[in-house]
Protein backbone atom coordinates (compact mmCIF):
# COMPACT_ATOMS: atom_id res chain seq x y z
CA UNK A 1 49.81 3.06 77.79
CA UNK A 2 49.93 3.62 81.81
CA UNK A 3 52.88 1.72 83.41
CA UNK A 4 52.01 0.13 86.68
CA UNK A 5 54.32 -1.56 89.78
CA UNK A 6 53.65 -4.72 91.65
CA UNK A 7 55.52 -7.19 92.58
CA UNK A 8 53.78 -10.33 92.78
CA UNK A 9 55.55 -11.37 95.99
CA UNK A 10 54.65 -8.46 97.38
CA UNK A 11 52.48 -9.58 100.63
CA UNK A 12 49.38 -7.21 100.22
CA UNK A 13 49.64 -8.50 96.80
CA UNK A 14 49.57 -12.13 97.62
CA UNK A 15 46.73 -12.11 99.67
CA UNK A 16 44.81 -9.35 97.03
CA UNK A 17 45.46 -9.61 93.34
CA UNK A 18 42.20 -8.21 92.79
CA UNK A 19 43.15 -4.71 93.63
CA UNK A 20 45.69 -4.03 91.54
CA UNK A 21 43.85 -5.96 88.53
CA UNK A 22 41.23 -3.52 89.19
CA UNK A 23 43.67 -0.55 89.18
CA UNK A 24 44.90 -2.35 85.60
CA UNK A 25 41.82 -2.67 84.25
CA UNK A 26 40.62 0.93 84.94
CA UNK A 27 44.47 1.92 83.20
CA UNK A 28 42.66 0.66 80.18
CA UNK A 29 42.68 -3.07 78.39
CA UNK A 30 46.30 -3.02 77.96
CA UNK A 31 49.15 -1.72 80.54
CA UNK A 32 52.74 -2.31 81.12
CA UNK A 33 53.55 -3.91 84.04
CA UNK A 34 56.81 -2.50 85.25
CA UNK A 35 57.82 -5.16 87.41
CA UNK A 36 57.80 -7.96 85.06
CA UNK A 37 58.93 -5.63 81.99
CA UNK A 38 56.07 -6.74 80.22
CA UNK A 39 53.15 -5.47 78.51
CA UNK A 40 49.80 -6.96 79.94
CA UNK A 41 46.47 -7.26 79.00
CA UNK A 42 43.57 -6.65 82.00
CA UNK A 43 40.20 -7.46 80.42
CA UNK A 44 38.08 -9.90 79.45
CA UNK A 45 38.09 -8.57 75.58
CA UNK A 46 41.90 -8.05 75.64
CA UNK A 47 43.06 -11.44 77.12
CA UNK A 48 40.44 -13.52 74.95
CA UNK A 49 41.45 -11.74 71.59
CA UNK A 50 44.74 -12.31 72.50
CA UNK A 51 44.29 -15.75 73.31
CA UNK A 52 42.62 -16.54 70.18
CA UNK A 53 44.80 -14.61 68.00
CA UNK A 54 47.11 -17.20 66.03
CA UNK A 55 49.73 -14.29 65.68
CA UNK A 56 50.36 -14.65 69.35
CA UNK A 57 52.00 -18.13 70.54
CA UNK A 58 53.61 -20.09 73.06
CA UNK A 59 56.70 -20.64 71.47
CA UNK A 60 58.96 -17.83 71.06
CA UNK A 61 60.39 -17.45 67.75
CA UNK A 62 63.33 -19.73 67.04
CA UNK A 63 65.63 -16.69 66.40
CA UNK A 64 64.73 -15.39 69.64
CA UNK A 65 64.71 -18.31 72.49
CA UNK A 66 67.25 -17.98 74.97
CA UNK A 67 70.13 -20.59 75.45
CA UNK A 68 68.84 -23.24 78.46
CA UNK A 69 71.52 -23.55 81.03
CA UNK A 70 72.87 -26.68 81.45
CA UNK A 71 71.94 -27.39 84.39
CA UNK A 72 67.98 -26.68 83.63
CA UNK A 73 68.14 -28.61 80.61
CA UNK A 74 66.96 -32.06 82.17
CA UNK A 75 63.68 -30.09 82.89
CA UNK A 76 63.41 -28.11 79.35
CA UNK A 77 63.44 -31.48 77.57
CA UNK A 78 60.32 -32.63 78.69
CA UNK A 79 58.62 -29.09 78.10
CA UNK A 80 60.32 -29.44 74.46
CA UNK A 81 57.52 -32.38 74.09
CA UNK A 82 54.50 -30.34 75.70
CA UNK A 83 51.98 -29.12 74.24
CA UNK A 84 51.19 -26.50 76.40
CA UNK A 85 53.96 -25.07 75.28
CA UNK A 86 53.71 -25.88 71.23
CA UNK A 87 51.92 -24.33 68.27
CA UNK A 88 51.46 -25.97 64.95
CA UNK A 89 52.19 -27.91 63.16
CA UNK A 90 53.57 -29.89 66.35
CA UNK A 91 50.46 -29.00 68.68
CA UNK A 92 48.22 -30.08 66.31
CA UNK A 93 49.76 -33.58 65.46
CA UNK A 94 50.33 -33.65 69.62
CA UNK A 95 46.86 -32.76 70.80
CA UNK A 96 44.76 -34.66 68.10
CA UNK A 97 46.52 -38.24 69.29
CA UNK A 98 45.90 -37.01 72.74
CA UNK A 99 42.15 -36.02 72.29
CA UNK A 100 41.90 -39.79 71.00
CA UNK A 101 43.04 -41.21 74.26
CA UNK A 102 41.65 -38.66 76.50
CA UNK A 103 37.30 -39.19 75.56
CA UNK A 104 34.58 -38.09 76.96
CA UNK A 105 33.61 -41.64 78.02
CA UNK A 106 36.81 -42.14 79.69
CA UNK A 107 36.29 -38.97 81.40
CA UNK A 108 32.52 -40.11 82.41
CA UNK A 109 33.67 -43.51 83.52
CA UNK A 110 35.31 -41.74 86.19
CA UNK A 111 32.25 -40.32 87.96
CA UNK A 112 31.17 -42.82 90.62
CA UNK A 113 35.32 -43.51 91.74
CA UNK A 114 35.43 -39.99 92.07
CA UNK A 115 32.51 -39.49 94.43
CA UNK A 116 33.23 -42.98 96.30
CA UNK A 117 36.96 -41.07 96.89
CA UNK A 118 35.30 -38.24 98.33
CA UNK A 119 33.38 -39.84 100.57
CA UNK A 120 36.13 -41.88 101.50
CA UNK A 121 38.33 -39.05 102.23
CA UNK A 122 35.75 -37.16 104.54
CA UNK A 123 35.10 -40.46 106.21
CA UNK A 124 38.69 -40.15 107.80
CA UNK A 125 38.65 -36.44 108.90
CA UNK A 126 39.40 -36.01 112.45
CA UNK A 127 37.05 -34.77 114.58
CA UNK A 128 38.93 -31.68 115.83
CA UNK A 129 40.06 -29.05 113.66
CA UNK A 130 41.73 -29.94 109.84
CA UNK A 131 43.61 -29.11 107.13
CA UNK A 132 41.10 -29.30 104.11
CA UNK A 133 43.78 -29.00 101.59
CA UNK A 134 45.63 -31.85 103.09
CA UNK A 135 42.85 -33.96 103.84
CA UNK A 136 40.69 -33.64 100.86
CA UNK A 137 41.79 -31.09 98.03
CA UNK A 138 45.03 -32.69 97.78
CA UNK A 139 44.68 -36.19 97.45
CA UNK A 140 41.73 -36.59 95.75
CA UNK A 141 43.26 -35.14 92.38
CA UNK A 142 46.31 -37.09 92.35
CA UNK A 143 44.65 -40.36 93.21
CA UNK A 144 42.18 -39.23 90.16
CA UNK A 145 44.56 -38.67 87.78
CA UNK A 146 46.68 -41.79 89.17
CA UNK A 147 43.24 -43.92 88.13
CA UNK A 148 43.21 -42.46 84.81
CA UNK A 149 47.02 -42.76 84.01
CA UNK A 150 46.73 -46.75 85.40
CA UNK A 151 50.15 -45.72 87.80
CA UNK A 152 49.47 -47.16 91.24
CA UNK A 153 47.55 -44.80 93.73
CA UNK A 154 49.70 -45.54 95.98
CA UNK A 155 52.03 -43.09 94.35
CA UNK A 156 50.14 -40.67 95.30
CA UNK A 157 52.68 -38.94 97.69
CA UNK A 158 55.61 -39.70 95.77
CA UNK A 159 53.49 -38.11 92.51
CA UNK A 160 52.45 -34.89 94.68
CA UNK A 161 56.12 -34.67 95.32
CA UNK A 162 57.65 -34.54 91.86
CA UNK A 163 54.73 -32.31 90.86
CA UNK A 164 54.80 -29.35 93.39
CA UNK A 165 58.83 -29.14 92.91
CA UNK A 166 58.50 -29.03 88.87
CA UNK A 167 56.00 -26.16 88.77
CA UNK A 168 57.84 -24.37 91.44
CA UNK A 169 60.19 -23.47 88.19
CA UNK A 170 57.00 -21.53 87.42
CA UNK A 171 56.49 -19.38 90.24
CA UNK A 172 57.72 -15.43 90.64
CA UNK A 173 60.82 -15.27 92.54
CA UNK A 174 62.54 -18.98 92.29
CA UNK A 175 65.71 -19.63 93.69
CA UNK A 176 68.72 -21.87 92.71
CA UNK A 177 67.17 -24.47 95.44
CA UNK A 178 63.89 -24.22 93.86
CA UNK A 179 65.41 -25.06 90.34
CA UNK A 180 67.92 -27.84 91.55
CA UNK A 181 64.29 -29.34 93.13
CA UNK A 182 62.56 -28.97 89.97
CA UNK A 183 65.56 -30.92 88.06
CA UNK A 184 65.66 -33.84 90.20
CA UNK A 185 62.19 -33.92 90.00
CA UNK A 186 61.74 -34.30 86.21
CA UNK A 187 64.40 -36.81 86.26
CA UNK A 188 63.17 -39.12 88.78
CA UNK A 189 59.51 -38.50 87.50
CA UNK A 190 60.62 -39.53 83.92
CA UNK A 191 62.77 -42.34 84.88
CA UNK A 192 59.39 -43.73 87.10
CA UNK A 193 57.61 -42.91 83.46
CA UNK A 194 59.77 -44.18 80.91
CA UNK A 195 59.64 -47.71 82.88
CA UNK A 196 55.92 -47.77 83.09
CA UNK A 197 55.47 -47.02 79.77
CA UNK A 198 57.95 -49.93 78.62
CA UNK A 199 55.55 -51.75 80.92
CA UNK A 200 52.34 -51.46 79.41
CA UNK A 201 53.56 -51.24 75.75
CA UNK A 202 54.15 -55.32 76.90
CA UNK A 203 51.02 -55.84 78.77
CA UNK A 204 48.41 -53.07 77.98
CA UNK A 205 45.68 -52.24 80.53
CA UNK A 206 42.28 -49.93 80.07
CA UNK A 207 44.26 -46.70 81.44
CA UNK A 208 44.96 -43.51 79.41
CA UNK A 209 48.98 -44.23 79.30
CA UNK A 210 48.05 -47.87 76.88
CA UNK A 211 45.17 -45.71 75.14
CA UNK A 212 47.95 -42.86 74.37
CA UNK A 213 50.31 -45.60 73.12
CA UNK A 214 47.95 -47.11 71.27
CA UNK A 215 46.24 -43.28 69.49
CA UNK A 216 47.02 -43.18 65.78
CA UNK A 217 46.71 -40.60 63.40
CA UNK A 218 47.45 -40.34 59.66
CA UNK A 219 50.29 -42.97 60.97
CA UNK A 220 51.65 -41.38 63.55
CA UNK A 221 51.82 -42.22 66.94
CA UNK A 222 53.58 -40.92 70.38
CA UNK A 223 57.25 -41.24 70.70
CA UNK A 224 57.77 -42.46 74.13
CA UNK A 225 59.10 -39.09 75.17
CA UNK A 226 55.86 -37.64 73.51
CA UNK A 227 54.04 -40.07 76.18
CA UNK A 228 55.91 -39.44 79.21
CA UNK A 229 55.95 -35.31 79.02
CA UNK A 230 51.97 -35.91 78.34
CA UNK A 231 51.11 -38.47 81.37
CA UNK A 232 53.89 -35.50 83.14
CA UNK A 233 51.59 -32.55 81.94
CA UNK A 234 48.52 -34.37 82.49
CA UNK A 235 49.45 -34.76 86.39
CA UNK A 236 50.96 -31.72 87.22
CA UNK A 237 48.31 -28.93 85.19
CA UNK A 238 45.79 -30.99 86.02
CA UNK A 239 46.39 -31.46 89.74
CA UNK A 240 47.90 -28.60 90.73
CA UNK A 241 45.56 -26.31 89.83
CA UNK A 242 42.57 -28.55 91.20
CA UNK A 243 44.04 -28.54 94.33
CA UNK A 244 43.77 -24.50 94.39
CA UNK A 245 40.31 -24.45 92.77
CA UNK A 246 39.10 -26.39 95.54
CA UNK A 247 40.86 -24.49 98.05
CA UNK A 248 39.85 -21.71 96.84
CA UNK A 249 36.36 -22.67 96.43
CA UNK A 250 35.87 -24.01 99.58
CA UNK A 251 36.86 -20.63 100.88
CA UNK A 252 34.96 -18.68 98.88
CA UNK A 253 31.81 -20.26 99.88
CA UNK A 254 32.47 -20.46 103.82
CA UNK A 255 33.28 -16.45 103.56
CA UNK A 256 29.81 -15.85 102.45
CA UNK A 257 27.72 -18.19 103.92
CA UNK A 258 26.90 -19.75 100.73
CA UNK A 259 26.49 -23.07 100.75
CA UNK A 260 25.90 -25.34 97.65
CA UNK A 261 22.02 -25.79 97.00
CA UNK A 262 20.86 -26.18 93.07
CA UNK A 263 23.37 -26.49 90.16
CA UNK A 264 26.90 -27.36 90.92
CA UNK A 265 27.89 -27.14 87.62
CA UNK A 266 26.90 -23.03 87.81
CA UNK A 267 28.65 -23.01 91.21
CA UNK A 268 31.84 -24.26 89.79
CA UNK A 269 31.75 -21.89 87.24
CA UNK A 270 30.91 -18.77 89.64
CA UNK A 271 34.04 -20.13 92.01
CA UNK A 272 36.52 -20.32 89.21
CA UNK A 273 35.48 -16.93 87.97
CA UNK A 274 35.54 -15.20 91.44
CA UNK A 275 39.03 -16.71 92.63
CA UNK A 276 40.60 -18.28 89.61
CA UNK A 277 43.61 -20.73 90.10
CA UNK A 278 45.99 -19.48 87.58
CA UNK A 279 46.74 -15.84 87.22
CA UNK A 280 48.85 -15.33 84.34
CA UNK A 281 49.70 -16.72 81.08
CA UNK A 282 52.43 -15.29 78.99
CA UNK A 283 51.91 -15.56 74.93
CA UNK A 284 55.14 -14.50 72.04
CA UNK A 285 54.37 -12.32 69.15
CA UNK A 286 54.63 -13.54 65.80
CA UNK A 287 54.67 -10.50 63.55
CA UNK A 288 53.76 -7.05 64.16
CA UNK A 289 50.15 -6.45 65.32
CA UNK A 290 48.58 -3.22 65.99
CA UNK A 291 45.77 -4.43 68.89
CA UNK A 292 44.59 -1.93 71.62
CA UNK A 293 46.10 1.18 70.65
CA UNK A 294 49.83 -0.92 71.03
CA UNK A 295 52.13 -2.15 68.27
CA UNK A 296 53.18 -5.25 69.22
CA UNK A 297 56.35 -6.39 67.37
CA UNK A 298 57.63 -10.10 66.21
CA UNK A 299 59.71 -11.72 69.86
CA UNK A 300 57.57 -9.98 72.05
CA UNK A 301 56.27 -11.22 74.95
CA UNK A 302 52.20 -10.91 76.39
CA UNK A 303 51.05 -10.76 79.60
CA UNK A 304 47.33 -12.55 80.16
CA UNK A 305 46.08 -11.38 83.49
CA UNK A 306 43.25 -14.64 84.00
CA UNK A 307 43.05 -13.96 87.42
CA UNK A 308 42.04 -10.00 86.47
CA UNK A 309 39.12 -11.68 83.68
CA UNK A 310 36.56 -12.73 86.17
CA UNK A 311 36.56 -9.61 87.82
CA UNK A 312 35.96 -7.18 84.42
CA UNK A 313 32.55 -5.23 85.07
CA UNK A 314 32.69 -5.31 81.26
CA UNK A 315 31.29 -9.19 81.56
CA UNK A 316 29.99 -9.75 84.56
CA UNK A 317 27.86 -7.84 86.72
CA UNK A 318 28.91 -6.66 90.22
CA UNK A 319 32.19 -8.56 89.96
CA UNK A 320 33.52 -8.60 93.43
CA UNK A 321 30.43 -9.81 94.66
CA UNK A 322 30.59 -13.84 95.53
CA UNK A 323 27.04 -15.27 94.22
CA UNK A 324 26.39 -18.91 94.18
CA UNK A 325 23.31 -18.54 92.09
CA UNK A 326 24.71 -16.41 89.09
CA UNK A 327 23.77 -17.37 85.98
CA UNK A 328 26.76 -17.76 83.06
CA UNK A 329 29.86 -16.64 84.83
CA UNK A 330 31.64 -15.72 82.57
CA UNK A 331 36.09 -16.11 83.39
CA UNK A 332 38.73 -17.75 81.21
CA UNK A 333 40.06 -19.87 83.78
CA UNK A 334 40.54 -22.82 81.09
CA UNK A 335 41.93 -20.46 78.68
CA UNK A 336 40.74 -20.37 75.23
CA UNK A 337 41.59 -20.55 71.88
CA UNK A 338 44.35 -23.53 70.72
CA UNK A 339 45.34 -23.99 74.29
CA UNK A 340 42.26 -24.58 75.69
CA UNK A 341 42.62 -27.04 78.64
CA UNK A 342 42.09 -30.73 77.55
CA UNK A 343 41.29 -31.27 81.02
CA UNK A 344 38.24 -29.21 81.47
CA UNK A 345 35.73 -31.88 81.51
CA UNK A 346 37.47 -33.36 84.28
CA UNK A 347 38.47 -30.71 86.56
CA UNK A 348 34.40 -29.54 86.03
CA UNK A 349 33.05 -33.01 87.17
CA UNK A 350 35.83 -33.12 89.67
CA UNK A 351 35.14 -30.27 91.19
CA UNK A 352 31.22 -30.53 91.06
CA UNK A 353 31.60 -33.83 92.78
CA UNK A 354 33.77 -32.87 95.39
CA UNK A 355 31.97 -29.80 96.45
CA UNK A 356 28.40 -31.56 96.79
CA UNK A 357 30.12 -34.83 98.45
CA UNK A 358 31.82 -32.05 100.79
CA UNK A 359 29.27 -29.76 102.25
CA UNK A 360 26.38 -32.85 102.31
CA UNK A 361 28.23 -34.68 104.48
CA UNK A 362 29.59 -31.54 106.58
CA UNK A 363 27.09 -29.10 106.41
CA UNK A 364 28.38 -27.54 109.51
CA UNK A 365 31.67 -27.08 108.28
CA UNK A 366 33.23 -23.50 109.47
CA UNK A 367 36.32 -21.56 108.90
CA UNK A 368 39.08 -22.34 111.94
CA UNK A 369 41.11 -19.61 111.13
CA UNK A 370 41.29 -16.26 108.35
CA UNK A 371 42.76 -17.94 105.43
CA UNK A 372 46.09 -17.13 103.84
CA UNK A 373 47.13 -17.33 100.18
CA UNK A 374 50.60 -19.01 99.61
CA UNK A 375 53.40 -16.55 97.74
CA UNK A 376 53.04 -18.90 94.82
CA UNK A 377 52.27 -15.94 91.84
CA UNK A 378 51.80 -16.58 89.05
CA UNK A 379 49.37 -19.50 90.94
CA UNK A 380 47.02 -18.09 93.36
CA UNK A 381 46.02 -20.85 96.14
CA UNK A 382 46.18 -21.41 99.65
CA UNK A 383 49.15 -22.12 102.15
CA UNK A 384 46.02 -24.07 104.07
CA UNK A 385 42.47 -24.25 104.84
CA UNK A 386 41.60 -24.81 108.81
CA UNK A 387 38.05 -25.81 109.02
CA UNK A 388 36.03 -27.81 111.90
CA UNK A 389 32.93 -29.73 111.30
């Protein structure tokens, strides 16, 4: 197995991933990436086995987690109740109440807000130059999943707030700032969520929070911690990584003079796959595993490159080429497997709306400035988009 360097806040490497996943992938399907003392896997085959593989977890074994410093703990006990970061039997008992809350008709019943949002966010761009992200991909999400939730949308900047300084704990390179941001964070956020919940357990409403105290399976039900980490996890996954998708999207688009005309539901896919939002996913081992040509061995840890997927030759055709008409992208920006995002069918329809509301009403829309990427690894979005109409 080739070992590679590259640090991910490395500034060539911020604003191109995609050559050094290239340079991984070509190393073969597996490769071990120096920097984070990890072993990695580069390709589509590699990252979806591993994803699928029930040998291969979230959780690292019990004999193996590391002590939480004190001082981090207020933020570790609300991941100790997600179930991103569960695996059976917990995940399953977590996700199936969840899955009874979060429908498909809920999620459908959201269509027309979401396009009378959009429209009311372009309606107030200026006229001179603008800040897309600011303007459009950021508040549209949270006021989404504020409407779903039934938390005022008013919130909205006080939400945003809480969110981006919990998933800095997340990002390559955080500092003791970043962490003592990320505390304070969680606590006001589950203080604000522990009340509301009280709140509707008393007088339920037709939001997702008195549908996810009300989902019951085999008698159980969501401890109120259970509820609060979820509405917590629902916000921040689910916004923060709209907010680059669109971003990213947007961009992707304007660079090649592509825009939207046919199925928005292919062009979605082809924007996820060609500048994915999340870039890497780390999965334990659960007993030893020969995969690849590697033995992998019970505590270690995975590296998923998703961000290297969508650009595998191996799956789709002339990767690095931006095409608003191919057919089946194919990109793991969801993930797969157990994990698979619950909020797929959102972000989807989301995104779908917001890019036909976008470039209909501003078909002249034009880049203002080169883009940047923000050093935000192992999240890959933009420190801003400048446009002008």
């Amino acid at each position: 197995m080739q070992h590679l360097s590259q640090s991910p806040t490395d500034p060539g490497f911020v604003q191109d991933p995609y050559s050094f996943y290239a340079r991984a992938r070509a190393a073969g399907p597996l490769v071990h990436w120096d920097d984070y003392n990890m072993v990695c896997a580069t390709t589509h085959e590699a990252v979806n086995t591993i994803l699928r593989d029930r040998r291969f977890g979230r959780e690292a074994p019990e004999e193996m987690r590391p002590e939480i410093p004190a001082h981090l703990a207020p933020f570790y006990a609300v991941e100790a109740h997600s179930m991103l970061e569960l695996e059976p039997p917990r995940h399953t008992r977590l996700r199936g109440l969840v899955m009874r809350a979060f429908t498909s008709r809920r999620i459908a019943g959201l269509k027309d807000g979401i396009g009378e949002l959009c429209h009311e966010l372009i309606d107030a761009f200026p006229d001179g130059p603008f800040d897309l992200l600011d303007a459009y991909a950021r508040p549209l999400p949270v006021r989404v999943i504020a409407r779903l939730l039934g938390v005022p949308e008013e919130m909205g900047p006080q939400l945003l707030q809480w969110s981006n300084a919990m998933v800095g704990m997340y990002m390559a390179g955080r500092t003791a700032e970043d962490e003592a941001a990320a505390v304070a964070a969680t606590e006001d956020f589950v203080a604000f969520m522990r009340d509301y919940v009280e709140a509707r357990r008393s007088d339920p409403h037709d939001d997702l929070i008195t549908s996810l105290i009300a989902a019951e399976e085999d008698g159980e039900r969501l401890s109120t911690d259970e509820l609060i980490t979820t509405s917590i996890l629902l916000l921040n996954a689910g916004h923060e990584a709209t907010v680059h998708s669109l971003g990213n999207a947007v961009k992707s688009i304007l660079e090649h003079g592509m825009a939207p005309a046919g199925d928005a539901g292919a062009l979605v896919e082809e924007c996820l796959r060609y500048d994915a939002p999340l870039h890497l996913f780390t999965r334990h081992v659960y007993e030893t595993v020969e995969l690849f040509g590697h033995e992998f061995r019970r505590g270690d840890e995975v590296g998923l490159m998703l961000g290297s997927v969508g650009r595998d030759a191996g799956v789709n055709a002339d990767p690095d080429r931006f095409d608003a008409t191919r057919q089946a992208p194919v990109h793991l920006a969801f993930g797969a497997g157990l994990h698979f995002c619950v909020g797929a069918p959102l972000a989807r329809m989301e995104m779908a709306i917001a890019l036909e509301s976008l470039f209909a009403r501003c078909p002249g829309l034009a880049l203002e400035e080169v883009p940047r990427y923000a050093d935000i690894y192992h999240f890959h979005g933009l420190e801003r988009l400048r446009l002008r109409r």
